[in-house]
Protein backbone atom coordinates (compact mmCIF):
# COMPACT_ATOMS: atom_id res chain seq x y z
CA UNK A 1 9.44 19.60 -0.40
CA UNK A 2 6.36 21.34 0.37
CA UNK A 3 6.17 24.75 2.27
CA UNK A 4 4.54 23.14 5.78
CA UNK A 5 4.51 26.51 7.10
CA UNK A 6 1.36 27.92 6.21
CA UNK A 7 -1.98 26.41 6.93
CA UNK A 8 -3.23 26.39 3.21
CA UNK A 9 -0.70 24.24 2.36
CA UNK A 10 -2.12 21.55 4.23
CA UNK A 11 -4.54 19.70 2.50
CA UNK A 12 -1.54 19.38 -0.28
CA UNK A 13 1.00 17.60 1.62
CA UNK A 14 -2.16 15.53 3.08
CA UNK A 15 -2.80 14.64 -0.47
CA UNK A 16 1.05 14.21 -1.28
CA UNK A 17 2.01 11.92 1.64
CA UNK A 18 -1.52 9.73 0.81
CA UNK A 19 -0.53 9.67 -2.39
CA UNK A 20 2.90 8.70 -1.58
CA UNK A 21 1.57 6.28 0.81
CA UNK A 22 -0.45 4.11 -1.92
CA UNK A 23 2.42 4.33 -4.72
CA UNK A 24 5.07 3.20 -2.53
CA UNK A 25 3.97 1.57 1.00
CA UNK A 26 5.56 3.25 3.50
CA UNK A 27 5.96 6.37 0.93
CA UNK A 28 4.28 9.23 3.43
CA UNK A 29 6.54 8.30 6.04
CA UNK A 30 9.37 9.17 3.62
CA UNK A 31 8.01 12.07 2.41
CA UNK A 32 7.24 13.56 6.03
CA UNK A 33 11.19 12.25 6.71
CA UNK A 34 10.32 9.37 8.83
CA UNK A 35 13.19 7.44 7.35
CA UNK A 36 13.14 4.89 9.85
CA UNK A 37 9.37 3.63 9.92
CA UNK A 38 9.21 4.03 6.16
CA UNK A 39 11.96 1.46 5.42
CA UNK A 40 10.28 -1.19 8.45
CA UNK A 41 7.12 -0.48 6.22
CA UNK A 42 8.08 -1.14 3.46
CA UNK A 43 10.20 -3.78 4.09
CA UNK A 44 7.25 -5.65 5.80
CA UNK A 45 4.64 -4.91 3.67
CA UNK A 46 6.36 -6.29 0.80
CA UNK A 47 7.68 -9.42 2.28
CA UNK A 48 4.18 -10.19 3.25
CA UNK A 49 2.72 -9.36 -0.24
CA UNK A 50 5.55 -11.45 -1.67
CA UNK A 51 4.85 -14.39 0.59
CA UNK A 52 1.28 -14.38 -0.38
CA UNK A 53 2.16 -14.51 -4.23
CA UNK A 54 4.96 -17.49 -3.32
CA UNK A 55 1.87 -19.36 -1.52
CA UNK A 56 -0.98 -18.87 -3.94
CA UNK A 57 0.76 -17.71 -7.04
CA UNK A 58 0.57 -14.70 -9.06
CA UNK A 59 -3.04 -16.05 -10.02
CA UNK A 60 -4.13 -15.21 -6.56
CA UNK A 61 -4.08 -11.82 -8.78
CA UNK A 62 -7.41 -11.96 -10.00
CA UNK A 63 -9.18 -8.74 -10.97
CA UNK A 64 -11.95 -10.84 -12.37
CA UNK A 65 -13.28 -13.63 -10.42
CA UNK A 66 -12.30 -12.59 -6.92
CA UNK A 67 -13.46 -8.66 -7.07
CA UNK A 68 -12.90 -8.14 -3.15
CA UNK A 69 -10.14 -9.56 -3.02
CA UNK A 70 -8.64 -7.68 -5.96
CA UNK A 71 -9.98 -4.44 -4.47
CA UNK A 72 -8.08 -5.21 -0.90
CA UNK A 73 -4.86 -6.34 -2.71
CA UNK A 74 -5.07 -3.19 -4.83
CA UNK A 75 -4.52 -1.10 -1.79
CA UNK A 76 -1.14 -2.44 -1.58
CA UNK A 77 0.11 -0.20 -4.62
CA UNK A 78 -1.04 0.74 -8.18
CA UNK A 79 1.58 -1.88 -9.17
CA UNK A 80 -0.94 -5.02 -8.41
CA UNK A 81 -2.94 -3.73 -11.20
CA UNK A 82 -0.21 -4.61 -13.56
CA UNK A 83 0.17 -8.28 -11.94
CA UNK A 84 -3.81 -7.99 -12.30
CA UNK A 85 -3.98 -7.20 -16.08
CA UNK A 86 -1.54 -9.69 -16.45
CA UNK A 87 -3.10 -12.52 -14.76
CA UNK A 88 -7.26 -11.54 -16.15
CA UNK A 89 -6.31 -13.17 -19.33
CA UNK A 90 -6.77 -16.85 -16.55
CA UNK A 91 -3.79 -18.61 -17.60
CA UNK A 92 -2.52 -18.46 -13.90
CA UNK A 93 -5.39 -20.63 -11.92
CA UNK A 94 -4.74 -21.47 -8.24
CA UNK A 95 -6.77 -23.67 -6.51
CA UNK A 96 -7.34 -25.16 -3.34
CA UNK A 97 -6.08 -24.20 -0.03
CA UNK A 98 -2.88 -22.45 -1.07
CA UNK A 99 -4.84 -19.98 -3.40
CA UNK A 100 -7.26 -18.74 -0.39
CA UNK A 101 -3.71 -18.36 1.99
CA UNK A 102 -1.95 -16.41 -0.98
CA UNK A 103 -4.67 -14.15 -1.20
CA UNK A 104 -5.23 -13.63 2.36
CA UNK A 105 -1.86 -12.52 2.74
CA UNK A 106 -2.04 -10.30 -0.21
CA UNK A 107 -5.11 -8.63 0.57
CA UNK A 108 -4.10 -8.12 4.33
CA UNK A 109 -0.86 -6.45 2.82
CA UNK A 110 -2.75 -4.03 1.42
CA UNK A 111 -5.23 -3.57 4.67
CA UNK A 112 -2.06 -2.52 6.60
CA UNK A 113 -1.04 -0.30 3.99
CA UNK A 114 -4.40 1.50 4.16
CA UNK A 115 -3.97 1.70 7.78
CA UNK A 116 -0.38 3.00 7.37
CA UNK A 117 -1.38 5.84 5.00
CA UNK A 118 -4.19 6.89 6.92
CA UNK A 119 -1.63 7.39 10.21
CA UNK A 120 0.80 8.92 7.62
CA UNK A 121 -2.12 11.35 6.71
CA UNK A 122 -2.72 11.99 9.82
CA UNK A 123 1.03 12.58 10.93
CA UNK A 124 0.89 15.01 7.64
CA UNK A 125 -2.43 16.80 9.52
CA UNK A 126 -0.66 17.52 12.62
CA UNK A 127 2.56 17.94 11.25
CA UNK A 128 4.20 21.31 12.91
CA UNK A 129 8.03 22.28 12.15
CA UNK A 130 10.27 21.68 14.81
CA UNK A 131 10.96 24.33 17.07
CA UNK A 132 7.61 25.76 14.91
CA UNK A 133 4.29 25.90 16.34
């Protein structure tokens, strides 16, 4: 764990628990030893992604026809590039209805993800030890 103590050792464990954050959703909170609202995070975060892909498919996917979408999705974890690269080859289309749901719900999966690491950031930022400060 990193040294919170000292003031220059701030912007790392702001860059560790974004980090974190992004690999893992609800990552920061388990690095700053938030057990608690990590596992909720994570646990709803990735039901929602899930649900998304059960709607729409994994072709809902799709780093090359839907860029925005892919981009908002990608915030969910570095792992949706590998469901990406899988799916650009476009043997996965979706059409219709179901593919705009499944990628709403994919995309705002990641959205609350980005809003989650940017409170655990922030959480890192004020972060004092207990008993500390």
């Amino acid at each position: 764990m990193i040294n919170t103590d000292s003031e220059n050792n701030r912007p790392l464990l702001m860059l560790s628990v974004g980090l974190a954050g992004w690999l893992v959703p609800g990552g920061g909170y388990f690095f700053l030893k938030e057990y608690s609202r990590a596992v909720i995070i994570l646990v709803t975060l990735t039901l929602t992604f899930c649900a998304g892909l059960y709607i729409g498919s994994i072709g809902v996917i799709d780093p090359v026809g839907a860029k925005l979408w892919y981009v908002t999705q990608l915030l969910f974890s570095p792992g949706v590039a590998l469901i990406g690269h899988a799916t650009a080859v476009g043997r996965f289309g979706v059409y219709g209805r179901p593919a705009e749901i499944g990628q709403i719900y994919t995309s705002i999966a990641g959205l609350m993800n980005l809003l989650c690491i940017v409170n655990a950031v922030y959480s890192a930022y004020t972060y004092s030890r207990p008993g500390g400060k």
